[in-house]
C-alpha atoms as a PDB file:
ATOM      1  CA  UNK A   1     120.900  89.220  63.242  1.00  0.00           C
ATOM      2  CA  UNK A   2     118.641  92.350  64.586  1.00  0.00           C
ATOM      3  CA  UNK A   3     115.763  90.562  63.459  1.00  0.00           C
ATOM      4  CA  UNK A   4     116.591  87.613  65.661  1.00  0.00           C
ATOM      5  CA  UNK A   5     117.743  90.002  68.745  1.00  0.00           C
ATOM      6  CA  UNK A   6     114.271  91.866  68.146  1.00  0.00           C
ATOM      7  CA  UNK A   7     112.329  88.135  68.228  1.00  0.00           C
ATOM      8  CA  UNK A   8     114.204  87.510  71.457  1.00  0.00           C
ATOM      9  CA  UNK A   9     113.627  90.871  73.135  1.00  0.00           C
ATOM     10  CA  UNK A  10     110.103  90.552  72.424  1.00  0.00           C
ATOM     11  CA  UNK A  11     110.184  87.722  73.944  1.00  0.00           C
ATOM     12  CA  UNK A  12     111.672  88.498  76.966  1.00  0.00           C
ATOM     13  CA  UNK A  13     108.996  91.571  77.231  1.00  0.00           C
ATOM     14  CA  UNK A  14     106.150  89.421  76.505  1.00  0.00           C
ATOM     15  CA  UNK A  15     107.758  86.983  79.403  1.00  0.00           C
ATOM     16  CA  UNK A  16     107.997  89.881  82.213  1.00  0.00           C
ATOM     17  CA  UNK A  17     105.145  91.863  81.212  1.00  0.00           C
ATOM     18  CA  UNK A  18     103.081  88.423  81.316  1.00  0.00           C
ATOM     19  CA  UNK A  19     104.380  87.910  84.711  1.00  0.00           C
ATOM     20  CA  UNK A  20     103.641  91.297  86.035  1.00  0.00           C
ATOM     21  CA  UNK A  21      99.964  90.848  85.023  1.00  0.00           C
ATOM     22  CA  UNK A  22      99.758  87.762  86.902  1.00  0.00           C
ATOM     23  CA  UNK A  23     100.540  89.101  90.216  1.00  0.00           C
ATOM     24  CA  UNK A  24      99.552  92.749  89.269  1.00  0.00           C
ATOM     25  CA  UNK A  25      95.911  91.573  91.004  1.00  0.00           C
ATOM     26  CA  UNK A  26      96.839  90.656  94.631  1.00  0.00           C
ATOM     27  CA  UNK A  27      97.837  93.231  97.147  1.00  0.00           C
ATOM     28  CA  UNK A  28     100.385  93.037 100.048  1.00  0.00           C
ATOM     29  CA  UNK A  29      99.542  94.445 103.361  1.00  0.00           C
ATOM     30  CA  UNK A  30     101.057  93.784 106.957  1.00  0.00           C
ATOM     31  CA  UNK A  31      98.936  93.856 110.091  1.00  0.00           C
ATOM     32  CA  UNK A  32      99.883  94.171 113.226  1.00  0.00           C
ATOM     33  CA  UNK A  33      98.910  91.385 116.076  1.00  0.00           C
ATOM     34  CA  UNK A  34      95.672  91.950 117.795  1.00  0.00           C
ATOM     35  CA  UNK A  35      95.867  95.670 116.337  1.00  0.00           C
ATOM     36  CA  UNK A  36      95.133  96.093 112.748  1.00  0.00           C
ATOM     37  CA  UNK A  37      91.879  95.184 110.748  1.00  0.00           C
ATOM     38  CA  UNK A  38      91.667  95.136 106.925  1.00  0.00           C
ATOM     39  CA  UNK A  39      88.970  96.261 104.699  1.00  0.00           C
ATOM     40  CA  UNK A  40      89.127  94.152 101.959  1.00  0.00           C
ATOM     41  CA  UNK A  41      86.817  95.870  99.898  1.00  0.00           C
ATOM     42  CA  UNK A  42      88.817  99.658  99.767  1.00  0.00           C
ATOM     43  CA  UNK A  43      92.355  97.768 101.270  1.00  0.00           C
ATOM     44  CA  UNK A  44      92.415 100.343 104.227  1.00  0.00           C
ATOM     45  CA  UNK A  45      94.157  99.222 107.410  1.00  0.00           C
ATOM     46  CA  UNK A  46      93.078 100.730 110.396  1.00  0.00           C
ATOM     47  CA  UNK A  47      94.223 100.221 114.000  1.00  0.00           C
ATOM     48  CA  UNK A  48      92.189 102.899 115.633  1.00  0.00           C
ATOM     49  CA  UNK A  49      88.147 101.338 115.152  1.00  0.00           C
ATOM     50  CA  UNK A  50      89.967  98.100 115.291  1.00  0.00           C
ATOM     51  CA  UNK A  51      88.760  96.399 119.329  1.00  0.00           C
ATOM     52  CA  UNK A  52      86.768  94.455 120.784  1.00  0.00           C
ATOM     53  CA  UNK A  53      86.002  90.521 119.983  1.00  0.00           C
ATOM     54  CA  UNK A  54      85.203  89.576 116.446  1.00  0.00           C
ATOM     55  CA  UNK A  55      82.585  87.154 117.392  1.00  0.00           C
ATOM     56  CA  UNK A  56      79.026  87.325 115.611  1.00  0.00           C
ATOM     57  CA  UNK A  57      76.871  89.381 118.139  1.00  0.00           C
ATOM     58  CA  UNK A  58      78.882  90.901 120.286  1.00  0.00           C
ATOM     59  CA  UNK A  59      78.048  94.068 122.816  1.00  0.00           C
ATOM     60  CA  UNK A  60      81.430  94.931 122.792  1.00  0.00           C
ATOM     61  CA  UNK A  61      81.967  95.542 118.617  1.00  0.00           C
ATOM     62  CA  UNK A  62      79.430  97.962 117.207  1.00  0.00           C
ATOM     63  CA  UNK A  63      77.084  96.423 113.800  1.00  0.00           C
ATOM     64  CA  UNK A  64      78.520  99.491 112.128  1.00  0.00           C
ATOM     65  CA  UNK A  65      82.308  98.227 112.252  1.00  0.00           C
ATOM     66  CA  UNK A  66      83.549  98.497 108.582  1.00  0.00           C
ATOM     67  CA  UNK A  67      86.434  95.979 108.830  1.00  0.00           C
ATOM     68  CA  UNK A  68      86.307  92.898 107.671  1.00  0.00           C
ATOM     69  CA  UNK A  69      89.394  90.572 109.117  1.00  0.00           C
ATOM     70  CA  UNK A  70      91.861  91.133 112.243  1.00  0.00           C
ATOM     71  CA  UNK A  71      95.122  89.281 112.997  1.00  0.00           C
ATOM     72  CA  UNK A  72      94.650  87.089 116.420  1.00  0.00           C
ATOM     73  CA  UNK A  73      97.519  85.708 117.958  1.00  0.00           C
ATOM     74  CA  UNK A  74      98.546  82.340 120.291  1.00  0.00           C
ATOM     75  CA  UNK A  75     101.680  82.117 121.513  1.00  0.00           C
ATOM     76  CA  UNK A  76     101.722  78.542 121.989  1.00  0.00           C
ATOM     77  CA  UNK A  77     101.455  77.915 118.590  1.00  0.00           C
ATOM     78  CA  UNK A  78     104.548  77.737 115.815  1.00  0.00           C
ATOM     79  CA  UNK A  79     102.215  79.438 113.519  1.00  0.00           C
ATOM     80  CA  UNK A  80     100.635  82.081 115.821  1.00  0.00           C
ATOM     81  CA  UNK A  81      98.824  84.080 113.604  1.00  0.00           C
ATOM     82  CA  UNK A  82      94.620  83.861 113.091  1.00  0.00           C
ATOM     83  CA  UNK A  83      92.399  85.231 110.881  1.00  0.00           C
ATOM     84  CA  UNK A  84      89.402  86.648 112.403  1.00  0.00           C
ATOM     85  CA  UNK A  85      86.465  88.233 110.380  1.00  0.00           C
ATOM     86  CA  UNK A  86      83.904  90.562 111.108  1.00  0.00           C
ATOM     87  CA  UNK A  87      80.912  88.727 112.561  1.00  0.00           C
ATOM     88  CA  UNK A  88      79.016  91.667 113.321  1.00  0.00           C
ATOM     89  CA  UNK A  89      78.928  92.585 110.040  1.00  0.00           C
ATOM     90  CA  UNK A  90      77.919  89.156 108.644  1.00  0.00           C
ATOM     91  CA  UNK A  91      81.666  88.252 106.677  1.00  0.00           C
ATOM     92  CA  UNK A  92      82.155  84.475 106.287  1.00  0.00           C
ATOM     93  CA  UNK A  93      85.035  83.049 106.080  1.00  0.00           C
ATOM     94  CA  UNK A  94      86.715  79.246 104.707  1.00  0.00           C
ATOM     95  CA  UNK A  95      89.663  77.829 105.167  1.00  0.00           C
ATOM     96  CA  UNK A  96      91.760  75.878 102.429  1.00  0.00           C
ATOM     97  CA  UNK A  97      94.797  73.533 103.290  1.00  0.00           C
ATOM     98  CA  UNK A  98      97.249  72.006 101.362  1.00  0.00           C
ATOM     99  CA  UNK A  99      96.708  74.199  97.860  1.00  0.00           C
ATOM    100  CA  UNK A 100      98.367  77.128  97.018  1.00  0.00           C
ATOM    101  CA  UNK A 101      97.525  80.774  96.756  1.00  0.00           C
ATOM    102  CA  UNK A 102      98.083  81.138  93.243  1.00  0.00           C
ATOM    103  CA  UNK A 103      96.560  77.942  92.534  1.00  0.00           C
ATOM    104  CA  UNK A 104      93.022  79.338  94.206  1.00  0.00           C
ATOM    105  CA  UNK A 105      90.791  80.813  91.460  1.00  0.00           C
ATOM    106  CA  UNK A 106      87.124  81.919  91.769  1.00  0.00           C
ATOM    107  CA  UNK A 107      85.895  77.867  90.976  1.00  0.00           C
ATOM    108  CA  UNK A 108      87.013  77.399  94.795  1.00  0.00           C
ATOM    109  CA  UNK A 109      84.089  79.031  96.129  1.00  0.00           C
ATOM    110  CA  UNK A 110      81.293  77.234  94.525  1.00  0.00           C
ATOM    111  CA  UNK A 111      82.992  73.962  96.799  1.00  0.00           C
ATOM    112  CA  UNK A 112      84.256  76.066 100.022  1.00  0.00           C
ATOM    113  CA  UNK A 113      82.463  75.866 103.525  1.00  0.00           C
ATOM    114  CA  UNK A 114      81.869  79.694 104.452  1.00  0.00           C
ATOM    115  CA  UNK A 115      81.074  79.846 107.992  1.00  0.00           C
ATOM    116  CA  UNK A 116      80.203  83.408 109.915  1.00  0.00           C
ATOM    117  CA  UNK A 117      81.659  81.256 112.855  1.00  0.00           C
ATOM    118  CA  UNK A 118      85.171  82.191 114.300  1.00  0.00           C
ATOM    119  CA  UNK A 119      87.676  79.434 113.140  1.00  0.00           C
ATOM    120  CA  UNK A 120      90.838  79.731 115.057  1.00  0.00           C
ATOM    121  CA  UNK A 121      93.360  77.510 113.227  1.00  0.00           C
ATOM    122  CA  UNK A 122      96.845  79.324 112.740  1.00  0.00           C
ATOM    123  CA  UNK A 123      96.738  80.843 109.123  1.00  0.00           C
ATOM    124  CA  UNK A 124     100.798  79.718 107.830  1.00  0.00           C
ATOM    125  CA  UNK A 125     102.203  79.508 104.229  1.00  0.00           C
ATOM    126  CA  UNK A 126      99.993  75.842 103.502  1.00  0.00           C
ATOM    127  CA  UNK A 127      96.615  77.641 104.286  1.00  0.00           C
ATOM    128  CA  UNK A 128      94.438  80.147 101.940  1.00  0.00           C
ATOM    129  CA  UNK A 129      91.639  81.791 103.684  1.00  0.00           C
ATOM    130  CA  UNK A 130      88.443  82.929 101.512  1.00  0.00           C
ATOM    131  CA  UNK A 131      86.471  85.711 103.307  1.00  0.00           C
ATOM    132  CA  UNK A 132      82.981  86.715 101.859  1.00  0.00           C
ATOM    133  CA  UNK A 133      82.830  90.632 102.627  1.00  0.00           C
ATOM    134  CA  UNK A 134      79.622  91.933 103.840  1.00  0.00           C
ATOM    135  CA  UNK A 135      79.612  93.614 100.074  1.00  0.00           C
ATOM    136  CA  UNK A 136      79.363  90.062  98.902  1.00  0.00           C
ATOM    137  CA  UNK A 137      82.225  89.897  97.501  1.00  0.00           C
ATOM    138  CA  UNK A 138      84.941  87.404  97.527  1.00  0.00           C
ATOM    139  CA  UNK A 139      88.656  87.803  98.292  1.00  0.00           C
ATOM    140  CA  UNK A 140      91.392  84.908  99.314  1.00  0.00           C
ATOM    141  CA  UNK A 141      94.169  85.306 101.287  1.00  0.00           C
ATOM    142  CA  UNK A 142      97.310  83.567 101.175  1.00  0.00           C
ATOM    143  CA  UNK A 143     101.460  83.816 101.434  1.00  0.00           C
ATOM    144  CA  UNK A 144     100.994  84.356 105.307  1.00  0.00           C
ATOM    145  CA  UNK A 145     104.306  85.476 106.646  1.00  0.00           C
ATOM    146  CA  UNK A 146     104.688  86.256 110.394  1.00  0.00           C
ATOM    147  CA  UNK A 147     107.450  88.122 112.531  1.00  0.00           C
ATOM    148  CA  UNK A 148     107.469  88.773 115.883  1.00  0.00           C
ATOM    149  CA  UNK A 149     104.709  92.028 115.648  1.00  0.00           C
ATOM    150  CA  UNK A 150     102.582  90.506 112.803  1.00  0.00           C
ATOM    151  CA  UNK A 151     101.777  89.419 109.831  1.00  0.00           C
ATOM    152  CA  UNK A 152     102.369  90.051 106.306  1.00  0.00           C
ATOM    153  CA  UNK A 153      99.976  88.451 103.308  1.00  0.00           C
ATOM    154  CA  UNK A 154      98.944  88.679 100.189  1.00  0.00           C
ATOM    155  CA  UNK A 155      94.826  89.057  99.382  1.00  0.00           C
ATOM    156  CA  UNK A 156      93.240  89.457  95.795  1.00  0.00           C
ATOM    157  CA  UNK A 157      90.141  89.533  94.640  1.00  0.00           C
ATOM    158  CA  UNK A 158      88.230  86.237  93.152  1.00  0.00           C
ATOM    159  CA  UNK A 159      84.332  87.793  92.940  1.00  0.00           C
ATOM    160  CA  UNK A 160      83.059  90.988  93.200  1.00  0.00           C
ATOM    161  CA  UNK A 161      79.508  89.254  94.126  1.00  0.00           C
ATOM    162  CA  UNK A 162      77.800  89.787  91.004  1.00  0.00           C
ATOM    163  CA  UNK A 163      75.799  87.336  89.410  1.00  0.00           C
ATOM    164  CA  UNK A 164      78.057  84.941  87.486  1.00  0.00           C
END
């Protein structure tokens, strides 16, 4: 009898730790509408440097900006939040429908279409966005969940650049 309540315990342990180390490698962060930008590559939020238009080549957001997305926001959508990356600092960005965040593994990028262009479709729970940090490396971003001051997702990371 213990040695079957040990075999089931074990288990159960090998079941939850499993489980933990699956989703022990993406991150949860809220920003705030039009406020916050993320730096994927440290995970610091900051609304203070974050202003200005993301577009590539702006005069009004300085080359040196460290952030690499910001939360946009359209009201006359039923998905209002975008995704905007850093375009001054060269970050790229792709956009993948219909799959699933945990479904999205580093084989994705190889077949993605990274733009440096702005792409403003609403980012909702049947989206993953792949951003290409100006470090090179490679993050997705998925489980978008919105309320009325922003948005809440989950981003991991899928390549740190390096040569495969």
């Amino acid at each position: 009898m213990r040695r079957v309540v040990r075999f089931a315990l074990t288990g159960i342990l090998a079941l939850v730790l499993g489980s933990v180390a699956a989703i022990a490698g993406a991150t949860t962060r809220t920003l705030a509408f039009e406020q916050a930008c993320l730096d994927l590559d440290i995970g610091v939020v900051d609304e203070e440097f974050c202003s200005g238009p993301p577009s590539r080549g702006s005069d009004d957001l300085p080359v040196e900006a460290s952030w690499d997305i910001r939360v946009g926001y359209h009201a006359d959508r039923a998905a209002r939040a975008v995704i905007f990356q850093n375009g001054a600092s060269e970050v790229e960005i792709a956009h993948l429908t219909g799959v699933a965040f945990d479904d999205v593994t580093s084989a994705a990028i190889a077949g993605a279409s990274f733009t440096l262009d702005v792409v403003d479709q609403p980012f909702d729970a049947a989206r993953v966005i792949l951003v290409r940090t100006d470090r090179g490396a490679v993050y997705k971003l998925g489980n978008a969940f919105e309320d009325e001051t922003g948005l809440r997702l989950d981003y991991e990371l899928l390549s740190d650049g390096s040569p495969p």
